[in-house]
N, C-alpha and C. Protein backbone atom coordinates (compact mmCIF):
# COMPACT_ATOMS: atom_id res chain seq x y z
N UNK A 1 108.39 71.29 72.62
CA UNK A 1 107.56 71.74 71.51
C UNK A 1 106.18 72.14 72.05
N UNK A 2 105.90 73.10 71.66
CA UNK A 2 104.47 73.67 71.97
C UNK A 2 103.17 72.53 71.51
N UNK A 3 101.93 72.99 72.55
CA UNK A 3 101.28 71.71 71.77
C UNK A 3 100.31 72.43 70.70
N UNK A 4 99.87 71.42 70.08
CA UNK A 4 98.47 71.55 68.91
C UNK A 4 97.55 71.80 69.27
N UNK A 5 96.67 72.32 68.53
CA UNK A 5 95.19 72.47 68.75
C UNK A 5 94.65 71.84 67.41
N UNK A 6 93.73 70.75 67.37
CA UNK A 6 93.11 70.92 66.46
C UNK A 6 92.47 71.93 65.42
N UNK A 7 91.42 72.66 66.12
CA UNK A 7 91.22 73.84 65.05
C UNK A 7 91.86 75.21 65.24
N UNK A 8 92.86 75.41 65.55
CA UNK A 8 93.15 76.44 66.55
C UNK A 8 95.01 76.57 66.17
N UNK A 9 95.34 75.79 65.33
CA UNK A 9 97.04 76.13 64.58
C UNK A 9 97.57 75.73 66.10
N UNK A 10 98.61 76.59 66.40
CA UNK A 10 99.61 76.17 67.01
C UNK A 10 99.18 77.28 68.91
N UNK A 11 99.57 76.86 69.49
CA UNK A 11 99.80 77.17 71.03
C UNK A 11 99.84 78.88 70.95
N UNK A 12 100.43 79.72 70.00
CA UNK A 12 100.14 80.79 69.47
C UNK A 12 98.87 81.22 69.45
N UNK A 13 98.08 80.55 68.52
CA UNK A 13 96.79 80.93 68.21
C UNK A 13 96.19 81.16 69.62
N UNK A 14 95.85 79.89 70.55
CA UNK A 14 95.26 79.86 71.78
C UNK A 14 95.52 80.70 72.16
N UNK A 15 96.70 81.52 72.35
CA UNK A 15 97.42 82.65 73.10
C UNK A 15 96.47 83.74 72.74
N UNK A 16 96.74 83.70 71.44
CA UNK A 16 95.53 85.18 71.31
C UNK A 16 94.69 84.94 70.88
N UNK A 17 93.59 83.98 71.22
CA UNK A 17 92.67 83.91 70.96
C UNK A 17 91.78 84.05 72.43
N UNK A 18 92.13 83.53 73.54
CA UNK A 18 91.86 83.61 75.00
C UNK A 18 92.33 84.45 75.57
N UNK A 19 93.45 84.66 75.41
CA UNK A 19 94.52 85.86 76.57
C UNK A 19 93.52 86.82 76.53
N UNK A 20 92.53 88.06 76.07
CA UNK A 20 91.72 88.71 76.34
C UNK A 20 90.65 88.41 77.01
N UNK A 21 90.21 87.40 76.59
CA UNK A 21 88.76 87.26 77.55
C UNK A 21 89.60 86.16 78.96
N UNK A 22 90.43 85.84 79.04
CA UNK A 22 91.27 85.32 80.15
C UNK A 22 91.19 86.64 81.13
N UNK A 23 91.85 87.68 80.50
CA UNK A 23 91.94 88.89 81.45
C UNK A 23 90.75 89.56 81.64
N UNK A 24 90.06 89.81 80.79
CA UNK A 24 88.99 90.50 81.32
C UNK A 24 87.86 89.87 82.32
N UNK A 25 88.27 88.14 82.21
CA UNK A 25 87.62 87.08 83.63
C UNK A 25 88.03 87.80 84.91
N UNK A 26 89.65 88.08 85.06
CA UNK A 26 90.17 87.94 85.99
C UNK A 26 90.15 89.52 86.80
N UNK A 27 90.39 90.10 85.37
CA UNK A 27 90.44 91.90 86.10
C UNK A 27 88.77 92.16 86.31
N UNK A 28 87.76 91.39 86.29
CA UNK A 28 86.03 91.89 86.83
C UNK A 28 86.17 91.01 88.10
N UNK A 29 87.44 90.14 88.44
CA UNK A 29 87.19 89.39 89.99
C UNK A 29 87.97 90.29 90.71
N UNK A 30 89.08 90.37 90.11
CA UNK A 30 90.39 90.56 90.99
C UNK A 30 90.70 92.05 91.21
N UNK A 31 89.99 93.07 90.28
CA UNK A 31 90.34 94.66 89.56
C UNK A 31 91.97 94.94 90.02
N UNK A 32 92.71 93.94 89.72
CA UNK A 32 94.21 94.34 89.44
C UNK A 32 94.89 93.39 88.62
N UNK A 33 95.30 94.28 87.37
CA UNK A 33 95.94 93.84 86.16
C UNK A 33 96.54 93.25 86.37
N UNK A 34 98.22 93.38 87.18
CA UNK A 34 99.17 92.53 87.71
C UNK A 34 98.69 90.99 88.05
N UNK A 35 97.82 91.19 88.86
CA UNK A 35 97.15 89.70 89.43
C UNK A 35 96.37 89.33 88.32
N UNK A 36 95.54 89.90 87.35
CA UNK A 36 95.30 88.72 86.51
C UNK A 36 95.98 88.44 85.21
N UNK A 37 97.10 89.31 85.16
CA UNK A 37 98.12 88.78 83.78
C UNK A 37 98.83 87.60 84.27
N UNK A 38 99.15 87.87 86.23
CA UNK A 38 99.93 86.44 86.37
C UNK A 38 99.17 85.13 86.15
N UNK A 39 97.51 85.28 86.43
CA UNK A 39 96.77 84.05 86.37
C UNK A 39 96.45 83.81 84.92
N UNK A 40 96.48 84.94 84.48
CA UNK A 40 96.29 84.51 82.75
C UNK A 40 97.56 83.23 82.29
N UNK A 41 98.59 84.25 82.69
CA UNK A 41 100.07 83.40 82.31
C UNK A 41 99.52 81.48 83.08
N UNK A 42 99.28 81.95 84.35
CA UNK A 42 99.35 80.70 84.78
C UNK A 42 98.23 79.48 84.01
N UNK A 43 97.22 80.04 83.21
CA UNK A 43 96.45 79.29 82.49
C UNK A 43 97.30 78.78 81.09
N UNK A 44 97.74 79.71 81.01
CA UNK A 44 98.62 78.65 80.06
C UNK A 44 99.96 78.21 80.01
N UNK A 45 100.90 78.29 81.33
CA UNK A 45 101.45 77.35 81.76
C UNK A 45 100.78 76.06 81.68
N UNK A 46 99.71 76.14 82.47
CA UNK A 46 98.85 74.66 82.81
C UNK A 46 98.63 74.27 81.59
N UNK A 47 97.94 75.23 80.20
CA UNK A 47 97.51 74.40 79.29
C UNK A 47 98.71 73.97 78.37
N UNK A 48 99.95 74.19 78.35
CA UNK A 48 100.88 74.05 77.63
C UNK A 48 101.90 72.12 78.14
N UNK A 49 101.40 72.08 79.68
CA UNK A 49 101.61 71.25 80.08
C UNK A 49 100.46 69.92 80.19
N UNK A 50 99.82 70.16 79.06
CA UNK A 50 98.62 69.16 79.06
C UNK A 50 98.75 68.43 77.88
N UNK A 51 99.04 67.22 77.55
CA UNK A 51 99.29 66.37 76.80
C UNK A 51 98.44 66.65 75.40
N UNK A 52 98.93 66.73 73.95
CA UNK A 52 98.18 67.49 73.08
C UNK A 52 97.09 66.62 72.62
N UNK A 53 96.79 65.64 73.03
CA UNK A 53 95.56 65.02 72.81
C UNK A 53 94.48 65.24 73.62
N UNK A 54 95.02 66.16 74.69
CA UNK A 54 93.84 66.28 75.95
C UNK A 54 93.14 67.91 75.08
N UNK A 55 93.93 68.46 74.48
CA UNK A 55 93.75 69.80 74.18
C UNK A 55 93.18 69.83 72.65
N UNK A 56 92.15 68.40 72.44
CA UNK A 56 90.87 68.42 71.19
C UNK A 56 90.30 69.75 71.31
N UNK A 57 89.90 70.47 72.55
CA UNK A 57 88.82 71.33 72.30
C UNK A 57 89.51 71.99 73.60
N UNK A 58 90.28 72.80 73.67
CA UNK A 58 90.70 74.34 74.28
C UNK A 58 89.74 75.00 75.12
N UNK A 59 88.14 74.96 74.26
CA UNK A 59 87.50 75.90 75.50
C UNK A 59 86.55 75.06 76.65
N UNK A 60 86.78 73.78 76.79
CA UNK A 60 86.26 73.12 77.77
C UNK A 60 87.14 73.04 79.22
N UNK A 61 88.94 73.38 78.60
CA UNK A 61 90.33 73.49 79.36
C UNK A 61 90.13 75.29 80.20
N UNK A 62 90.35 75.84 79.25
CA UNK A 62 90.60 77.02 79.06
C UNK A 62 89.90 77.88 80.88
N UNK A 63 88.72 77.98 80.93
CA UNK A 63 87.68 78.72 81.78
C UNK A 63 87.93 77.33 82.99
N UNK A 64 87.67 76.48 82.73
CA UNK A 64 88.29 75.39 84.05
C UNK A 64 89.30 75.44 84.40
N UNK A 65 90.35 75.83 83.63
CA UNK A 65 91.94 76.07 84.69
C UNK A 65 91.25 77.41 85.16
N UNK A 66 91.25 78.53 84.40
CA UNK A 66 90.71 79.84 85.00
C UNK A 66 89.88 79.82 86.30
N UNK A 67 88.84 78.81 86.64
CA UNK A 67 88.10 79.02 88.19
C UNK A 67 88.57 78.72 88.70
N UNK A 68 89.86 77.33 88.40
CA UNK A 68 90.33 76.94 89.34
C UNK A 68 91.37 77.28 89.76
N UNK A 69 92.18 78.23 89.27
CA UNK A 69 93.23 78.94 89.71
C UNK A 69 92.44 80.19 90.83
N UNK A 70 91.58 80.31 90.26
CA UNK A 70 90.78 81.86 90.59
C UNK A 70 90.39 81.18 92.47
N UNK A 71 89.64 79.91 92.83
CA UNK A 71 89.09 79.22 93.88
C UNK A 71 90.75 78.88 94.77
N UNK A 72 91.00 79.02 94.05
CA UNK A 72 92.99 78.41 94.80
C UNK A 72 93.19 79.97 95.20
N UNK A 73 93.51 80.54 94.54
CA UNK A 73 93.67 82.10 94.82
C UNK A 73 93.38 82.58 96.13
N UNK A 74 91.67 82.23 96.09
CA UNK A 74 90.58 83.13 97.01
C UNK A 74 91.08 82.09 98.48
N UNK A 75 91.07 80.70 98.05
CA UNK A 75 90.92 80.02 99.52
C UNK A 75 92.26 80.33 100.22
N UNK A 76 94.00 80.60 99.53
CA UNK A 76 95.33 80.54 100.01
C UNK A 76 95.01 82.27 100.68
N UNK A 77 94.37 83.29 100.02
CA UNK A 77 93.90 84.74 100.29
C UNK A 77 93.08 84.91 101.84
N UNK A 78 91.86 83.35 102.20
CA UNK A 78 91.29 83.55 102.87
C UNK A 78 92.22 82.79 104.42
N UNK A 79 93.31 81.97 104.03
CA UNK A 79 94.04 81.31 104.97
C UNK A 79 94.95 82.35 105.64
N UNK A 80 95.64 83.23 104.50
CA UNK A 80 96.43 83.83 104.82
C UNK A 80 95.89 85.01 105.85
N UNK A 81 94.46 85.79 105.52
CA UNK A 81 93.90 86.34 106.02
C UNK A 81 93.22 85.91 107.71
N UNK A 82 93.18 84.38 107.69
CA UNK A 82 92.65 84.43 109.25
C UNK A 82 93.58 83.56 109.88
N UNK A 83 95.13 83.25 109.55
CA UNK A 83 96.00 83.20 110.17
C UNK A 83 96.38 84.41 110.39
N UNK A 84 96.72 85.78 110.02
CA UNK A 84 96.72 87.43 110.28
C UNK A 84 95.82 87.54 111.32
N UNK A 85 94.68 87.71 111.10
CA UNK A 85 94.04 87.67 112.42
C UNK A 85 94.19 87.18 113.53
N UNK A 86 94.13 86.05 113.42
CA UNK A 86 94.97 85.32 115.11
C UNK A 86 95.79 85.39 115.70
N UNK A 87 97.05 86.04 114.79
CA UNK A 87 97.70 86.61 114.86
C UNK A 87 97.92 87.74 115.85
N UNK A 88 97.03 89.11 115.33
CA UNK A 88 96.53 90.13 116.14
C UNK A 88 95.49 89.75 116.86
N UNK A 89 94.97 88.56 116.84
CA UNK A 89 93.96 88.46 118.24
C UNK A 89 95.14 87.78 119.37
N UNK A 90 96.08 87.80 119.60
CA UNK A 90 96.82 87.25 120.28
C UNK A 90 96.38 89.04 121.61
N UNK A 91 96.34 88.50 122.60
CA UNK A 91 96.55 89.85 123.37
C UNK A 91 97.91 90.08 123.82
N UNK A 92 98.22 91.48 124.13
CA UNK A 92 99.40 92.25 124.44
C UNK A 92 100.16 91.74 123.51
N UNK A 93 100.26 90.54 122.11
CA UNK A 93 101.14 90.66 121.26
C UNK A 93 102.05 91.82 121.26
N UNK A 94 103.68 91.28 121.42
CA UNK A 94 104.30 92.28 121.27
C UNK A 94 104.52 93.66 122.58
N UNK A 95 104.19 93.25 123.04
CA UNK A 95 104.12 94.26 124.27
C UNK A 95 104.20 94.06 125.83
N UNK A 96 105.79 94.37 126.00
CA UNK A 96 105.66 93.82 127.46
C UNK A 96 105.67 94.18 128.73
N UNK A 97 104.66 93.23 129.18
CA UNK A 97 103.90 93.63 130.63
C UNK A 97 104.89 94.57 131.52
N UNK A 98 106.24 93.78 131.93
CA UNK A 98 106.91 94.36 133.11
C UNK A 98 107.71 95.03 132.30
N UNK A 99 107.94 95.93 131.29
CA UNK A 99 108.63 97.05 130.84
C UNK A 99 108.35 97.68 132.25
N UNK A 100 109.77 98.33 132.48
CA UNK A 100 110.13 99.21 133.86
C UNK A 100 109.57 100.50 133.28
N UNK A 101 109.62 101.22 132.27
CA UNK A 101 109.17 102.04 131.44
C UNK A 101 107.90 102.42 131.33
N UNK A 102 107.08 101.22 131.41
CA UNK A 102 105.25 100.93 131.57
C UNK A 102 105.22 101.08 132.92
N UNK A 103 105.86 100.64 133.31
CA UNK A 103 104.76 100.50 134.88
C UNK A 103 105.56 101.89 135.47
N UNK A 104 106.49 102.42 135.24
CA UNK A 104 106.80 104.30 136.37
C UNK A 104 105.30 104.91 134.93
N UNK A 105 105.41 104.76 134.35
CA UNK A 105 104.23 105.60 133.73
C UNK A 105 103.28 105.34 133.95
N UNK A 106 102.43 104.23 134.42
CA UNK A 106 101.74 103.73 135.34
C UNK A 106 101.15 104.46 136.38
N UNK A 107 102.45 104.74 137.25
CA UNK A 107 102.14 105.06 138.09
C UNK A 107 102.04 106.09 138.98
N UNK A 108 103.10 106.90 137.25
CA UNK A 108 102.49 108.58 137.16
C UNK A 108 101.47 108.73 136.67
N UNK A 109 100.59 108.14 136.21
CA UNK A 109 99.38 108.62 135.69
C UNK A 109 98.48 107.91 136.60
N UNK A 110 98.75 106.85 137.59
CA UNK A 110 98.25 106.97 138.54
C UNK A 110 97.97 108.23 140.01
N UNK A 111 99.63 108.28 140.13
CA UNK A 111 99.29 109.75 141.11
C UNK A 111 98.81 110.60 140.65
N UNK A 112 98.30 111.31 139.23
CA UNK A 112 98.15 112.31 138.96
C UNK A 112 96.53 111.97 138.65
N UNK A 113 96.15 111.11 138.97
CA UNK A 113 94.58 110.72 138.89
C UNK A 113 94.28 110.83 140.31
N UNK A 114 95.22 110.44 141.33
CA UNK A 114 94.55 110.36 142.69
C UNK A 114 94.89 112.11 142.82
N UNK A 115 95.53 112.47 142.59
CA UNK A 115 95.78 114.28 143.26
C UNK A 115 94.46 115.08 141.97
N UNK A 116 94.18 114.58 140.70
CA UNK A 116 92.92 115.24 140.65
C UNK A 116 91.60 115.10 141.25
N UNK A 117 91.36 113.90 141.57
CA UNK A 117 90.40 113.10 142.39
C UNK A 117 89.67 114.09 143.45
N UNK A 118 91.61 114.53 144.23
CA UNK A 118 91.46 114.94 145.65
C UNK A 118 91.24 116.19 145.28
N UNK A 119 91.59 116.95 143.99
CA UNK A 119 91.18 118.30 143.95
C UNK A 119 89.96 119.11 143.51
N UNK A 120 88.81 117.78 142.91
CA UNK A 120 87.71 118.01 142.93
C UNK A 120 86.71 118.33 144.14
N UNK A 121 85.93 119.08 144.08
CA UNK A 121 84.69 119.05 144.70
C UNK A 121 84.50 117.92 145.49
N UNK A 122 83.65 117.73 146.58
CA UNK A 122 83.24 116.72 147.47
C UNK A 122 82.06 115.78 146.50
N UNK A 123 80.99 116.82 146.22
CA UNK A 123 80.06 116.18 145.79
C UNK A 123 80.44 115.61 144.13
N UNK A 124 80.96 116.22 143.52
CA UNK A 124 81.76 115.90 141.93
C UNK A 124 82.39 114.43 142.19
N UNK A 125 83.36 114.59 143.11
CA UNK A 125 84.16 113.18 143.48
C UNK A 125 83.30 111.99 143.52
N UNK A 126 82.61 112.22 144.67
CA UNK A 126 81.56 111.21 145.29
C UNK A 126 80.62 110.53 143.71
N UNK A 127 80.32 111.57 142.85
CA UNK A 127 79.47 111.26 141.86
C UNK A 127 80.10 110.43 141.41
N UNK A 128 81.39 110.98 140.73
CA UNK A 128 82.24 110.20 139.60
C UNK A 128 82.37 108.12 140.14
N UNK A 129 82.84 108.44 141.91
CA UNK A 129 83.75 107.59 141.89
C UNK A 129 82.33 106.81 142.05
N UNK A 130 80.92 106.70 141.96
CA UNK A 130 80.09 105.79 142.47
C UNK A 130 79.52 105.74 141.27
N UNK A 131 79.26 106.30 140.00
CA UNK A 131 78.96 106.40 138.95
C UNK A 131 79.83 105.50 138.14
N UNK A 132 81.48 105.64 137.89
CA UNK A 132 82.10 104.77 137.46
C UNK A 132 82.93 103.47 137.93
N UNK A 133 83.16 103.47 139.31
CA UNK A 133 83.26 102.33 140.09
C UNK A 133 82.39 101.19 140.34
N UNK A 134 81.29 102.20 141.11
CA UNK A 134 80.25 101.52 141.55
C UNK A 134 79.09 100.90 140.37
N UNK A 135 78.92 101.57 139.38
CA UNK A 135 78.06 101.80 138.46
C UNK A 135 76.29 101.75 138.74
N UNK A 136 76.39 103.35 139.91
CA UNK A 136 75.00 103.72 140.35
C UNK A 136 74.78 104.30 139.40
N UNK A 137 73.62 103.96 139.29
CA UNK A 137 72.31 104.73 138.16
C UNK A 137 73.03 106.30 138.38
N UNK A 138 72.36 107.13 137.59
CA UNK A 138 72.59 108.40 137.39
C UNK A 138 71.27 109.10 138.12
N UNK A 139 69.95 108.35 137.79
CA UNK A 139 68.64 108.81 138.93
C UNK A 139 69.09 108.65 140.26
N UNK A 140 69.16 107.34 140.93
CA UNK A 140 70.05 107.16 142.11
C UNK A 140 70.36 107.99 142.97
N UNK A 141 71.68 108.82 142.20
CA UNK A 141 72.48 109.54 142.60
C UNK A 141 71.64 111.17 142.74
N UNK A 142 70.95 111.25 141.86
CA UNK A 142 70.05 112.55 141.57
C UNK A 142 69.80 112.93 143.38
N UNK A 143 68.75 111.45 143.47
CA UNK A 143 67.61 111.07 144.08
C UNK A 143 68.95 111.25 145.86
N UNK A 144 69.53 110.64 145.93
CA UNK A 144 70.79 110.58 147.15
C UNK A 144 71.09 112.14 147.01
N UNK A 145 71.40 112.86 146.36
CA UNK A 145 71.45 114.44 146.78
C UNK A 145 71.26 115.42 146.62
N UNK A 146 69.88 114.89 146.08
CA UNK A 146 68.55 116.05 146.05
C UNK A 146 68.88 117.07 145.08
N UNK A 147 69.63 116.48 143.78
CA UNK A 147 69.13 117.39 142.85
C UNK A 147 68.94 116.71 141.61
N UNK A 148 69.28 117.35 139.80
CA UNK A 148 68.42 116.77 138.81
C UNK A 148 69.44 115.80 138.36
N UNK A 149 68.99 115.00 137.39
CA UNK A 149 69.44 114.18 136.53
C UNK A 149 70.62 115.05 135.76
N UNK A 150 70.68 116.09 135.08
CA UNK A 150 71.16 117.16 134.57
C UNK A 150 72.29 117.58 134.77
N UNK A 151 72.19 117.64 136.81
CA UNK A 151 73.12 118.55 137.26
C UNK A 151 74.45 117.20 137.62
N UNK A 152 73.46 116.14 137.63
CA UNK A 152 74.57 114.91 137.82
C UNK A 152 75.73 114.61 136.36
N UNK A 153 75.21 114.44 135.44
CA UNK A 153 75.51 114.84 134.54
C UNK A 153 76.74 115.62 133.88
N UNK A 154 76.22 116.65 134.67
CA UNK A 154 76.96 118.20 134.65
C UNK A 154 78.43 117.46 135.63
N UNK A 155 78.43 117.41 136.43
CA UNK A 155 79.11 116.86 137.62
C UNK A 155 80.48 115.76 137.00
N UNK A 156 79.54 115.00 136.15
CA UNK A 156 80.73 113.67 135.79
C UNK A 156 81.36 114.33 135.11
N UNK A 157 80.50 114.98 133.94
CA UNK A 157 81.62 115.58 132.89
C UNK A 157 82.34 116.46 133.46
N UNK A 158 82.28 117.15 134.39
CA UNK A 158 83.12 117.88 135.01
C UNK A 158 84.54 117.66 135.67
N UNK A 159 84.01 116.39 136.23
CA UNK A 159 85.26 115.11 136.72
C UNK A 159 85.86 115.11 135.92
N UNK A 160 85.12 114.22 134.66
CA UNK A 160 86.22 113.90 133.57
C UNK A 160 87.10 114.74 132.52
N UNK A 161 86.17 116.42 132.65
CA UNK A 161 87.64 116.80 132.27
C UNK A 161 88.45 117.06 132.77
N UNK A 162 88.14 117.41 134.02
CA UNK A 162 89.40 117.75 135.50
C UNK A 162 90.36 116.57 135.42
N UNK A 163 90.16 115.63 135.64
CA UNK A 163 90.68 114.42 135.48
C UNK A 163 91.55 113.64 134.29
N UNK A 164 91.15 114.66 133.25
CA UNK A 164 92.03 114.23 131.42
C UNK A 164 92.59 115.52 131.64
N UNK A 165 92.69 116.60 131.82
CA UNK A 165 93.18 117.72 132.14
C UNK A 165 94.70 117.20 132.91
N UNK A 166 94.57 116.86 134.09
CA UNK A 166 95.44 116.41 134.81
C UNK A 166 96.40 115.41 134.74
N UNK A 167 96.05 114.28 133.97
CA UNK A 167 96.81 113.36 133.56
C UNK A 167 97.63 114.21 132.03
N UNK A 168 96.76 114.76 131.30
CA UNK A 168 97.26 115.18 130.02
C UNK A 168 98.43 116.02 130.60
N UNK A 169 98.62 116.69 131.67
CA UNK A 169 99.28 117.41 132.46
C UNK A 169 99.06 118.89 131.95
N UNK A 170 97.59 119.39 131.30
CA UNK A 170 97.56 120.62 131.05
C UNK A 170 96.64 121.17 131.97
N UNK A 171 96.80 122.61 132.00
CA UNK A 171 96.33 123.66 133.26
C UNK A 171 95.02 123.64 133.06
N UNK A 172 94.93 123.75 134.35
CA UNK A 172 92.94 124.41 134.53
C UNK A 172 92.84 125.10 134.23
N UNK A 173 91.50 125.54 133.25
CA UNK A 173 91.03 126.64 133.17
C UNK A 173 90.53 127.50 133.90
């Protein structure tokens, strides 16, 4: 049997007397209907299962099941969310190292880095490989072979498209 309300007729009444401002609590937290018709419902599951003497006065029940479904919600939302994360903070998740597959591709895109390397310029090479190996200043390097900041510059990017060019396996321009 449904319970009573003192001023409020039968378990009916409560129904439509809250079910609107129930939802419009939930759809200004949640902005999806689905999710707050289920928490609406679930407020009065809860209040239907509350002994009808506890339910003298409905709106002291009513907005207290509502936060507290709403705080249950957010905290099971925020668990689920940084167990996901750790998840993907796992490294190489999913991905494995000695695939025979990974490593010949490896190590074609290794040879095809050392044969652009070798088909650059002397001074281009020298820049790149002490610029990104070594990690010499870019003045440094100016200053070691007597020309600008600019032309060094000029030089890496030059590497690096020779070098994505070659691995990408498309032609020189």
């Amino acid at each position: 049997m449904a319970p009573q309300a003192q001023d409020f007729g039968d378990f009916e009444n409560l129904n439509r007397r809250f079910r609107p401002a129930l939802m419009a609590y939930f759809l200004r937290r949640l902005h999806n209907h689905a999710d707050a018709e289920d928490l609406t419902q679930a407020v009065f599951v809860r209040l239907a299962a509350l002994p009808p003497k506890e339910l003298q006065s409905p709106e002291a029940y009513v907005f207290q099941i509502a936060a507290n479904l709403l705080k249950d919600r957010f905290r099971r939302d925020r668990v689920r969310a940084d167990y996901s994360a750790s998840l993907n903070a796992v490294e190489g998740r999913g991905i494995d190292p000695i695939d025979p597959l990974r490593i010949v591709s490896g190590r074609e895109d290794l040879a095809k880095l050392r044969e652009g390397l070798a088909a650059l310029p002397e001074r281009v090479r020298a820049t790149f490989l002490l610029s990104r190996l070594e990690n010499v200043e870019r003045r440094t390097l100016a200053e070691t072979y007597g020309v600008s900041i600019s032309t060094i510059d000029r030089d890496l990017a030059k590497a690096l498209a020779a070098l994505t060019r070659k691995i990408l396996g498309e032609q020189t321009p």
